[in-house]
PDB file of N, CA and C in Angstrom:
ATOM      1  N   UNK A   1     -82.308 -33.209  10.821  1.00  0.00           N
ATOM      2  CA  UNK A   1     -81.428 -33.855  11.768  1.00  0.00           C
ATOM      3  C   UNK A   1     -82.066 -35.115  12.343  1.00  0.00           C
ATOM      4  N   UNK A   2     -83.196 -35.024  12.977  1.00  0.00           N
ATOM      5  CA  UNK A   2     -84.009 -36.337  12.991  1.00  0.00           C
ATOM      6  C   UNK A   2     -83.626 -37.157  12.012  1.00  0.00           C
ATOM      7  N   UNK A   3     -84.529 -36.897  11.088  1.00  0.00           N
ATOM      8  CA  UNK A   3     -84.701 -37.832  10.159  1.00  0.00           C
ATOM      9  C   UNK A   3     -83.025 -38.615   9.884  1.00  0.00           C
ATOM     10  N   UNK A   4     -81.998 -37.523   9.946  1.00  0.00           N
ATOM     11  CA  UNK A   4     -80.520 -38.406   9.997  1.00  0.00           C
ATOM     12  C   UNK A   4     -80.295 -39.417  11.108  1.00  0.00           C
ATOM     13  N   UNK A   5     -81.121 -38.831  12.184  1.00  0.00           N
ATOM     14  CA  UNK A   5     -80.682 -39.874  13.255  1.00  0.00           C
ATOM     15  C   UNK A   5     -81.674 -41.286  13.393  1.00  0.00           C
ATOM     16  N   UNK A   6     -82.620 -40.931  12.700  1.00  0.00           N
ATOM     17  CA  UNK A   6     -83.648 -42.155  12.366  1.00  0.00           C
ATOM     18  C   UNK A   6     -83.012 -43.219  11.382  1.00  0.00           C
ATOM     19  N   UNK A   7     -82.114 -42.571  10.011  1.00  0.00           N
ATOM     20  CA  UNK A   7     -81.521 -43.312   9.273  1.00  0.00           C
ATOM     21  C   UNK A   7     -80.221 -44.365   9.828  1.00  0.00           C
ATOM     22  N   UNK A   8     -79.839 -43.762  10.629  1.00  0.00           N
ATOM     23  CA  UNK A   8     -78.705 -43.986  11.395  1.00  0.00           C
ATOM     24  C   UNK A   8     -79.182 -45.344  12.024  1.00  0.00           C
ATOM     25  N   UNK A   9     -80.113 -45.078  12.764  1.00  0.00           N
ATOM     26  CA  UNK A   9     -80.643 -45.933  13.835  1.00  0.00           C
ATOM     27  C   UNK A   9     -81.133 -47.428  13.074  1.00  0.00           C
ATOM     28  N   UNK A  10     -81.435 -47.034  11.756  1.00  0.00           N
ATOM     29  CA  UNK A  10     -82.490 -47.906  10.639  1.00  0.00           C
ATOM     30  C   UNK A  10     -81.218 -48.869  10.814  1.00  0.00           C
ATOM     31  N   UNK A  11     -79.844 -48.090  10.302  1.00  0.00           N
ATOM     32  CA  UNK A  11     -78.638 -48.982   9.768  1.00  0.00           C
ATOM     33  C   UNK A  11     -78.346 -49.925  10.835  1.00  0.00           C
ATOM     34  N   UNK A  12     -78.414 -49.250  11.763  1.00  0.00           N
ATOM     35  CA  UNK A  12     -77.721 -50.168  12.701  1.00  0.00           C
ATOM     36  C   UNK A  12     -78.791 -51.964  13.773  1.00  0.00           C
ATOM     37  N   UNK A  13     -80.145 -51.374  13.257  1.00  0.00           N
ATOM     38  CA  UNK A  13     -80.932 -52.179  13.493  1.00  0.00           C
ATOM     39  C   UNK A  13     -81.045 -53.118  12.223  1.00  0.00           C
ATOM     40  N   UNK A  14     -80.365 -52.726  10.985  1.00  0.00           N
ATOM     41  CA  UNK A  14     -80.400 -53.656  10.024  1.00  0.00           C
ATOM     42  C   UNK A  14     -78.679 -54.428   9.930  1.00  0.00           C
ATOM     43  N   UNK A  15     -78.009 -54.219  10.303  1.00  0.00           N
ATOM     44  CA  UNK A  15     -77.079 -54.933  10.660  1.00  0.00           C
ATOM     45  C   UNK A  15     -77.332 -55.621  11.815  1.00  0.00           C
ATOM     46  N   UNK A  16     -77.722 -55.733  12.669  1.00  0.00           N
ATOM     47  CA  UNK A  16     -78.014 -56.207  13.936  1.00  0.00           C
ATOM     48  C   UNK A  16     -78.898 -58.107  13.157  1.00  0.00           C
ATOM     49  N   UNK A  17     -80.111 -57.063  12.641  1.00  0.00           N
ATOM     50  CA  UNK A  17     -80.808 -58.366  12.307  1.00  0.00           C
ATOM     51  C   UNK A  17     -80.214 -59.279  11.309  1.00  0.00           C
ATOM     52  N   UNK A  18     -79.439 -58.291  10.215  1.00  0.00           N
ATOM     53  CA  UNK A  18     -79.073 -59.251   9.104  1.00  0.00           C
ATOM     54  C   UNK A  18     -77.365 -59.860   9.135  1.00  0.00           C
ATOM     55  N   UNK A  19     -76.789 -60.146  10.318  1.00  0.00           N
ATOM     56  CA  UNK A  19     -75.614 -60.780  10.344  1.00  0.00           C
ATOM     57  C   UNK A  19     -75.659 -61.382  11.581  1.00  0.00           C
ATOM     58  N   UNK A  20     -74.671 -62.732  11.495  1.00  0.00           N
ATOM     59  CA  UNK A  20     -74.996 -63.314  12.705  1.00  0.00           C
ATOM     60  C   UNK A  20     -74.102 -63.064  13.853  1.00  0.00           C
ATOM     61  N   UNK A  21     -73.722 -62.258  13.245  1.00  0.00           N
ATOM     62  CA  UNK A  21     -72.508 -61.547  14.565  1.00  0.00           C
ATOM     63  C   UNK A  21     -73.593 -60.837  15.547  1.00  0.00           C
ATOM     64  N   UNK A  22     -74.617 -60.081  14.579  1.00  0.00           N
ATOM     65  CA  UNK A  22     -75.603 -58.892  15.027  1.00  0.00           C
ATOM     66  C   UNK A  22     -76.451 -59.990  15.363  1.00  0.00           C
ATOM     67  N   UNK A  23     -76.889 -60.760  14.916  1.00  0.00           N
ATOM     68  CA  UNK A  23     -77.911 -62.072  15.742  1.00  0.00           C
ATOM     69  C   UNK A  23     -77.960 -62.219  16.983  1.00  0.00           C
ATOM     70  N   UNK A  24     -76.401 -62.276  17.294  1.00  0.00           N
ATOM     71  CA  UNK A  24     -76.043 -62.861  18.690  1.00  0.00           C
ATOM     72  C   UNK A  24     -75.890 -61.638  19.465  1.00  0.00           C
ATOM     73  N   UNK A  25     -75.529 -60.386  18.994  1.00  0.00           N
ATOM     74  CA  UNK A  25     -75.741 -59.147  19.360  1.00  0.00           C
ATOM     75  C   UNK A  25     -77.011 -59.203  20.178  1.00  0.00           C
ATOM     76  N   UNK A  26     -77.699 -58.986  18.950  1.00  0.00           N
ATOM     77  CA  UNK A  26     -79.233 -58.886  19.564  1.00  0.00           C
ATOM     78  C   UNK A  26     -79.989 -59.514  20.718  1.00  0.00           C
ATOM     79  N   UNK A  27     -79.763 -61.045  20.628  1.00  0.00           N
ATOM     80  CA  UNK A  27     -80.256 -62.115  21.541  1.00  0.00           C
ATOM     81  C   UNK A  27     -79.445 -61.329  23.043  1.00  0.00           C
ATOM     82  N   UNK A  28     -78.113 -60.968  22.811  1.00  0.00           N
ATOM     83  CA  UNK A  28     -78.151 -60.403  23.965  1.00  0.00           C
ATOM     84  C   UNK A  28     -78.948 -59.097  24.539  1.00  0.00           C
ATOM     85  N   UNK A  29     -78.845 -58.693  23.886  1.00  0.00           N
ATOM     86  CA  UNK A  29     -79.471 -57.696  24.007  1.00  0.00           C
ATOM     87  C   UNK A  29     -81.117 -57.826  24.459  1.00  0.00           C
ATOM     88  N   UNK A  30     -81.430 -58.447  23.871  1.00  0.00           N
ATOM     89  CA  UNK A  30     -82.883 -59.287  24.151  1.00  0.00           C
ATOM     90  C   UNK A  30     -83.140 -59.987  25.392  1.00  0.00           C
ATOM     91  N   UNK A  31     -81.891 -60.451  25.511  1.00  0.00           N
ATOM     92  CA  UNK A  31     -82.067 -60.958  26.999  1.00  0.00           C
ATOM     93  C   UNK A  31     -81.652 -59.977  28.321  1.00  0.00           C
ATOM     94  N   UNK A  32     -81.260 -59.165  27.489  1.00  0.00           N
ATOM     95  CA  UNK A  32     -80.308 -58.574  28.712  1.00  0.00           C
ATOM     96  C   UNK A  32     -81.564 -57.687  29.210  1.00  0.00           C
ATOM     97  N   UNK A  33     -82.295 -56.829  27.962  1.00  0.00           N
ATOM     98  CA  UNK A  33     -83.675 -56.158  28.225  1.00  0.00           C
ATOM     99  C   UNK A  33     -84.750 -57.336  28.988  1.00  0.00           C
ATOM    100  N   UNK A  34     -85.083 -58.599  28.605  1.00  0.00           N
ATOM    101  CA  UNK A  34     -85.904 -58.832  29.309  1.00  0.00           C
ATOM    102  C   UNK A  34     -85.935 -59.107  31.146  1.00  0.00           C
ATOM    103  N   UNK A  35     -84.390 -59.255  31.418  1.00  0.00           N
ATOM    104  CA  UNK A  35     -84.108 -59.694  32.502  1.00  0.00           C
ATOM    105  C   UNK A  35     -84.087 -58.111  33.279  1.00  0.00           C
ATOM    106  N   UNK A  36     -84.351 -57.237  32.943  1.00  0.00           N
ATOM    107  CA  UNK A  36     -83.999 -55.627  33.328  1.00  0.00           C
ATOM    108  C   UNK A  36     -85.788 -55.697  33.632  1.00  0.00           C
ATOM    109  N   UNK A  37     -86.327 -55.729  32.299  1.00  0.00           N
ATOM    110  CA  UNK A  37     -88.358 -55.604  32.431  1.00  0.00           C
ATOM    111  C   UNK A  37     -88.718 -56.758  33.994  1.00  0.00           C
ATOM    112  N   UNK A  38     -87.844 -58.070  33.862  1.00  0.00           N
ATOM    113  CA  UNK A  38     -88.361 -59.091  34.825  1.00  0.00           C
ATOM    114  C   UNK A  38     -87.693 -58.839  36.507  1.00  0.00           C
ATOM    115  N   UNK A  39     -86.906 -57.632  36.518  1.00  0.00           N
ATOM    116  CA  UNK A  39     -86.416 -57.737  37.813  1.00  0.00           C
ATOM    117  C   UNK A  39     -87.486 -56.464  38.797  1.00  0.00           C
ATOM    118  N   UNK A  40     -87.589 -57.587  39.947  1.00  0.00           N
ATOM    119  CA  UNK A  40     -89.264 -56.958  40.682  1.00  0.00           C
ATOM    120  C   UNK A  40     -88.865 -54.946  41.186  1.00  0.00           C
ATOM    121  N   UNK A  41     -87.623 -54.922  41.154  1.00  0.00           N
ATOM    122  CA  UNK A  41     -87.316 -53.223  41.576  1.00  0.00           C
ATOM    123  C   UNK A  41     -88.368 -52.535  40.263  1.00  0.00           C
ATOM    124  N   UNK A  42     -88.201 -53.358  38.404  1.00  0.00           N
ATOM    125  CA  UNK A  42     -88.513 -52.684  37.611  1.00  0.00           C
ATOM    126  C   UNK A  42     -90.231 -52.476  37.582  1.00  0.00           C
ATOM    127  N   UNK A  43     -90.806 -54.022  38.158  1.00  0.00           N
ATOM    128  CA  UNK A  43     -91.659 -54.354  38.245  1.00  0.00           C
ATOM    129  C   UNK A  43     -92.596 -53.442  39.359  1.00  0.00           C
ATOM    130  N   UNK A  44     -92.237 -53.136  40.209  1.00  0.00           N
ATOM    131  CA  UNK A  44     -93.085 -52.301  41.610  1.00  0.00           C
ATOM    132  C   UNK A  44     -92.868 -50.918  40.705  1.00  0.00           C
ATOM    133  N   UNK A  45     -91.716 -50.660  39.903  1.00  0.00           N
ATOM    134  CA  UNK A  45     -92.098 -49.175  39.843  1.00  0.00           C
ATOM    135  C   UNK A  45     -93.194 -49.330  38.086  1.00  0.00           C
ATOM    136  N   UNK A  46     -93.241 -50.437  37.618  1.00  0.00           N
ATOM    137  CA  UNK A  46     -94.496 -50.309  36.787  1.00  0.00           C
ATOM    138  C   UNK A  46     -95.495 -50.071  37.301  1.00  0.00           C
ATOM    139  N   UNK A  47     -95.846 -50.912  38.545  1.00  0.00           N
ATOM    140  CA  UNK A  47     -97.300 -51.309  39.168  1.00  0.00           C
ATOM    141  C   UNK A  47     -97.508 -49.781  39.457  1.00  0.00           C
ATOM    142  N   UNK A  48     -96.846 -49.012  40.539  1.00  0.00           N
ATOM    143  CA  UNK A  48     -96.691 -47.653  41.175  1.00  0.00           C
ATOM    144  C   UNK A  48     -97.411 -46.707  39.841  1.00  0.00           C
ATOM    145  N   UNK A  49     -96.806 -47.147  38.332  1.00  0.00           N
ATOM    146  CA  UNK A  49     -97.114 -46.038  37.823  1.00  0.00           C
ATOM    147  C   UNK A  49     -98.467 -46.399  37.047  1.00  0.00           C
ATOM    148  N   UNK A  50     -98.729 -47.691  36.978  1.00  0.00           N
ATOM    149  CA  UNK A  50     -99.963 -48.204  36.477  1.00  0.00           C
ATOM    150  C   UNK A  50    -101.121 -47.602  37.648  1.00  0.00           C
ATOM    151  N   UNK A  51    -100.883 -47.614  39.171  1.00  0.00           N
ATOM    152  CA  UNK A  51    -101.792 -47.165  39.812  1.00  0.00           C
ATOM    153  C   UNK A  51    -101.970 -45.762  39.907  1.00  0.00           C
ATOM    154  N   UNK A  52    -101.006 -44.700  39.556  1.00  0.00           N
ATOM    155  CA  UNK A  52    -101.273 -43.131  39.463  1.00  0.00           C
ATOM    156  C   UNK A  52    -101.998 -43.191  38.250  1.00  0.00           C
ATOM    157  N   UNK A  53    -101.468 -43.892  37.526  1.00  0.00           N
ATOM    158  CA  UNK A  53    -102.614 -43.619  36.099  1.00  0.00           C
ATOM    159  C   UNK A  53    -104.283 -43.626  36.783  1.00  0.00           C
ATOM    160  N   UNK A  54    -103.971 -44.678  37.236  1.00  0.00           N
ATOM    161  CA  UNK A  54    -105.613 -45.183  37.589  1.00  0.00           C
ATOM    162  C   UNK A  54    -106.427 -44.596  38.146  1.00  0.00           C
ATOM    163  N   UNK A  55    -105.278 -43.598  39.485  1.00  0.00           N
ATOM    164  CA  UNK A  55    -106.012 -42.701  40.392  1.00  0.00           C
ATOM    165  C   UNK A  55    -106.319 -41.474  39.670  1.00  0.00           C
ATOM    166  N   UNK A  56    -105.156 -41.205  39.049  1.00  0.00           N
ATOM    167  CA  UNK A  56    -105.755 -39.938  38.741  1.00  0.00           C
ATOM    168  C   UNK A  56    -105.331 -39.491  37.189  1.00  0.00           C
ATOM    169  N   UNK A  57    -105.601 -40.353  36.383  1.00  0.00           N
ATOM    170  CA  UNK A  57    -105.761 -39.956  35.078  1.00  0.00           C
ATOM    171  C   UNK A  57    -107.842 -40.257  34.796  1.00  0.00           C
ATOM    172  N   UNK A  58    -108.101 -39.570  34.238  1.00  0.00           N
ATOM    173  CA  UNK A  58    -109.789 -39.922  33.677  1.00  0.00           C
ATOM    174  C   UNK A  58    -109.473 -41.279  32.736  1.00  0.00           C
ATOM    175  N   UNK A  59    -110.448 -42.551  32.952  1.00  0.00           N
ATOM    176  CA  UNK A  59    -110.765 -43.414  32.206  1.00  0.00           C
ATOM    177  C   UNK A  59    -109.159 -43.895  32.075  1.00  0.00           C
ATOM    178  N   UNK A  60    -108.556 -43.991  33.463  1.00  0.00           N
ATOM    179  CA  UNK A  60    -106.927 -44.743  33.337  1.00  0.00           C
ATOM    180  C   UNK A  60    -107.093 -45.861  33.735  1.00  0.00           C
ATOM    181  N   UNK A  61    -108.486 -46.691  34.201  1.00  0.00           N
ATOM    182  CA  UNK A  61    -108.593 -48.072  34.041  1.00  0.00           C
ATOM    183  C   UNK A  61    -108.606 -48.789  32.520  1.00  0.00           C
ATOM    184  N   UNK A  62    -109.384 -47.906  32.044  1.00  0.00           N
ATOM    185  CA  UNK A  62    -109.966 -48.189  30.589  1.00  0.00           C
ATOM    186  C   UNK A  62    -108.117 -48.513  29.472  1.00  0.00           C
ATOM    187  N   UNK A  63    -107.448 -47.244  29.918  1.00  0.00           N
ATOM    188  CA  UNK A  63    -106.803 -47.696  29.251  1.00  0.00           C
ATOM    189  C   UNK A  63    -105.672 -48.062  29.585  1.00  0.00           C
ATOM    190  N   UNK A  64    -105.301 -48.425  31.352  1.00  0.00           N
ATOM    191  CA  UNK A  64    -104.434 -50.014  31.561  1.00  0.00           C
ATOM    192  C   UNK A  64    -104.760 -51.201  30.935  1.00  0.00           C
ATOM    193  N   UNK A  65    -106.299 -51.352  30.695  1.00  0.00           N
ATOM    194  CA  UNK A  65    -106.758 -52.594  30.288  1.00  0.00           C
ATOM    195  C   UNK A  65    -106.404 -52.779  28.958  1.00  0.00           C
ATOM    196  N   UNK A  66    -106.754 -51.706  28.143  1.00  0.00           N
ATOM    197  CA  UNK A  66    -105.886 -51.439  26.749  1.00  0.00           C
ATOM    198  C   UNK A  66    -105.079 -52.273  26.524  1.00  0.00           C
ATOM    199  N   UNK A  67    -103.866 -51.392  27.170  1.00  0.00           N
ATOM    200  CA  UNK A  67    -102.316 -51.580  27.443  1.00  0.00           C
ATOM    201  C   UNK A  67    -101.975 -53.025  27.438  1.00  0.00           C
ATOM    202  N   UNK A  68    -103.160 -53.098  28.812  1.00  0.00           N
ATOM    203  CA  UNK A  68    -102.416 -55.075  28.927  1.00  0.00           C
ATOM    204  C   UNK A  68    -102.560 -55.905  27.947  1.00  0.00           C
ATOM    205  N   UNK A  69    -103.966 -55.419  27.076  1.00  0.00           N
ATOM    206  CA  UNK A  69    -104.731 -56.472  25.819  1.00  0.00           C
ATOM    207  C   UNK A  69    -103.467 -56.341  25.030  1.00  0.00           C
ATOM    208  N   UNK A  70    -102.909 -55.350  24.855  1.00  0.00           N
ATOM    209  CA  UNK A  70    -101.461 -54.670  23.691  1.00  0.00           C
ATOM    210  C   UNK A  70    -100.780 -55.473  24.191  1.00  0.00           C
ATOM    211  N   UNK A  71    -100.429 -55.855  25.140  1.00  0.00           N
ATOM    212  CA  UNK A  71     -99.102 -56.512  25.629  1.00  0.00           C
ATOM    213  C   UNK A  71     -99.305 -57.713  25.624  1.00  0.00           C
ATOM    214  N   UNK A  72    -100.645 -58.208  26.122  1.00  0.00           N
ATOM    215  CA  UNK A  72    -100.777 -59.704  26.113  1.00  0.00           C
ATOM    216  C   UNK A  72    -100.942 -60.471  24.327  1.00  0.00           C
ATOM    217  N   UNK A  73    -101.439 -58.992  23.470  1.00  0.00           N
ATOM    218  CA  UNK A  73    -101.562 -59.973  22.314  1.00  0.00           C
ATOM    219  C   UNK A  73     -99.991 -59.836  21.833  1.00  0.00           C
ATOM    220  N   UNK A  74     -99.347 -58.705  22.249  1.00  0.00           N
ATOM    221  CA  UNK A  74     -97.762 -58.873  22.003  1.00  0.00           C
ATOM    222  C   UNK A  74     -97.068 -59.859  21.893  1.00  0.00           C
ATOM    223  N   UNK A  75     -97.275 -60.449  23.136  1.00  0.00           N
ATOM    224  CA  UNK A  75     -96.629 -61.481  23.794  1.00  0.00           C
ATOM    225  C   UNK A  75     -96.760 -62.965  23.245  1.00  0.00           C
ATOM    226  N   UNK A  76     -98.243 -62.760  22.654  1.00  0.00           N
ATOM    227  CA  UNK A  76     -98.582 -64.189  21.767  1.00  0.00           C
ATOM    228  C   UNK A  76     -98.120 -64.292  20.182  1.00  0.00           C
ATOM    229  N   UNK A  77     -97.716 -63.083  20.207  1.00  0.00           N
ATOM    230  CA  UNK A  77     -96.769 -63.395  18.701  1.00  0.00           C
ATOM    231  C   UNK A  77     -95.100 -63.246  19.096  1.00  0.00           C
ATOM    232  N   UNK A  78     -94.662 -63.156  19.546  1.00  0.00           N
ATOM    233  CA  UNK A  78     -93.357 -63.280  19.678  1.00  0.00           C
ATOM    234  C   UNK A  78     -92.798 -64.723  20.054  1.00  0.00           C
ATOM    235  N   UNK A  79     -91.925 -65.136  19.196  1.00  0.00           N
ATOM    236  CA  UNK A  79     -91.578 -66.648  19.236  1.00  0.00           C
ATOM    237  C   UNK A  79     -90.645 -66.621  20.716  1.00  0.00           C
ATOM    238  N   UNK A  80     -90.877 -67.892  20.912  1.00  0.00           N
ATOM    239  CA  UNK A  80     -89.935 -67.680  22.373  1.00  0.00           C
ATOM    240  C   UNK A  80     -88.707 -68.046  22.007  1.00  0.00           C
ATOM    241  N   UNK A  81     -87.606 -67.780  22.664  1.00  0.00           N
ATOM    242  CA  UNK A  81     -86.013 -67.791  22.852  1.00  0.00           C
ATOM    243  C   UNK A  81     -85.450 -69.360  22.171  1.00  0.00           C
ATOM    244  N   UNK A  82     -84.515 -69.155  21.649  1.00  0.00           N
ATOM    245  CA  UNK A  82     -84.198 -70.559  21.001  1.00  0.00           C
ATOM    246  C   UNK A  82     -84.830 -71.054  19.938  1.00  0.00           C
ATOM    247  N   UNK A  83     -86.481 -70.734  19.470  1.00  0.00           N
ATOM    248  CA  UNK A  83     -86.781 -71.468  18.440  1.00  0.00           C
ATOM    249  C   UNK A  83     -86.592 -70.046  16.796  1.00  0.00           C
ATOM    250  N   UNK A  84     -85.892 -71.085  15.955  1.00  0.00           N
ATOM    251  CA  UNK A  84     -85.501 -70.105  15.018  1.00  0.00           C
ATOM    252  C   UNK A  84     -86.669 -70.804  13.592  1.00  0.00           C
ATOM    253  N   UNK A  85     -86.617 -69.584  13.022  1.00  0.00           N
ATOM    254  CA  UNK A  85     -87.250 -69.933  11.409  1.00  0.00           C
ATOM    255  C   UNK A  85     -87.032 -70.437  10.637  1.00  0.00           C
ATOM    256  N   UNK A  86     -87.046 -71.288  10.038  1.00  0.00           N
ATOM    257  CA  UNK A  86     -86.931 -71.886   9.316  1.00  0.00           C
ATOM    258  C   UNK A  86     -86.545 -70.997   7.675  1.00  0.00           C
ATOM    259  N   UNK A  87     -85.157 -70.870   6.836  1.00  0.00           N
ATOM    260  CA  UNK A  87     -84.904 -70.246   6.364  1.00  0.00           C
ATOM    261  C   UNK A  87     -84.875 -70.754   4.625  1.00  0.00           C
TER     262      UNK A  87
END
């Protein structure tokens, strides 16, 4: 059953990327998620849970710092908004 709902999920993330109906789908979608990650209500309850880690997980500095290196090298490969590939 998984695995059906994984296939499922495959399809619909491959229509998304490969039509430009699903292009523009997506971009919303893309924006609509980043503006949800960038609004400060979402933001205080990251920080909140980044600091229980810290207090009281063992070595939960070690691996916020992780996390952020993950996110910050994330962040340096993802093209920003508007610039497209060259096809």
């Amino acid at each position: 059953m998984y695995g059906k709902l994984l296939f499922v999920a495959g399809l619909g993330v491959g229509y998304l990327v490969g039509t430009s109906r699903g292009r523009k789908d997506y971009e919303v979608l893309r924006r609509r998620a980043s503006e949800i990650w960038l609004d400060p209500r979402v933001q205080r309850a990251a920080k909140q849970a980044t600091d229980a880690v810290e207090k009281n997980v063992p070595m939960g500095e070690k691996v916020t710092e992780a996390v952020d290196a993950a996110t910050t090298s994330a962040r340096a490969n993802v093209r920003p908004s508007g610039s497209a590939a060259a096809s």
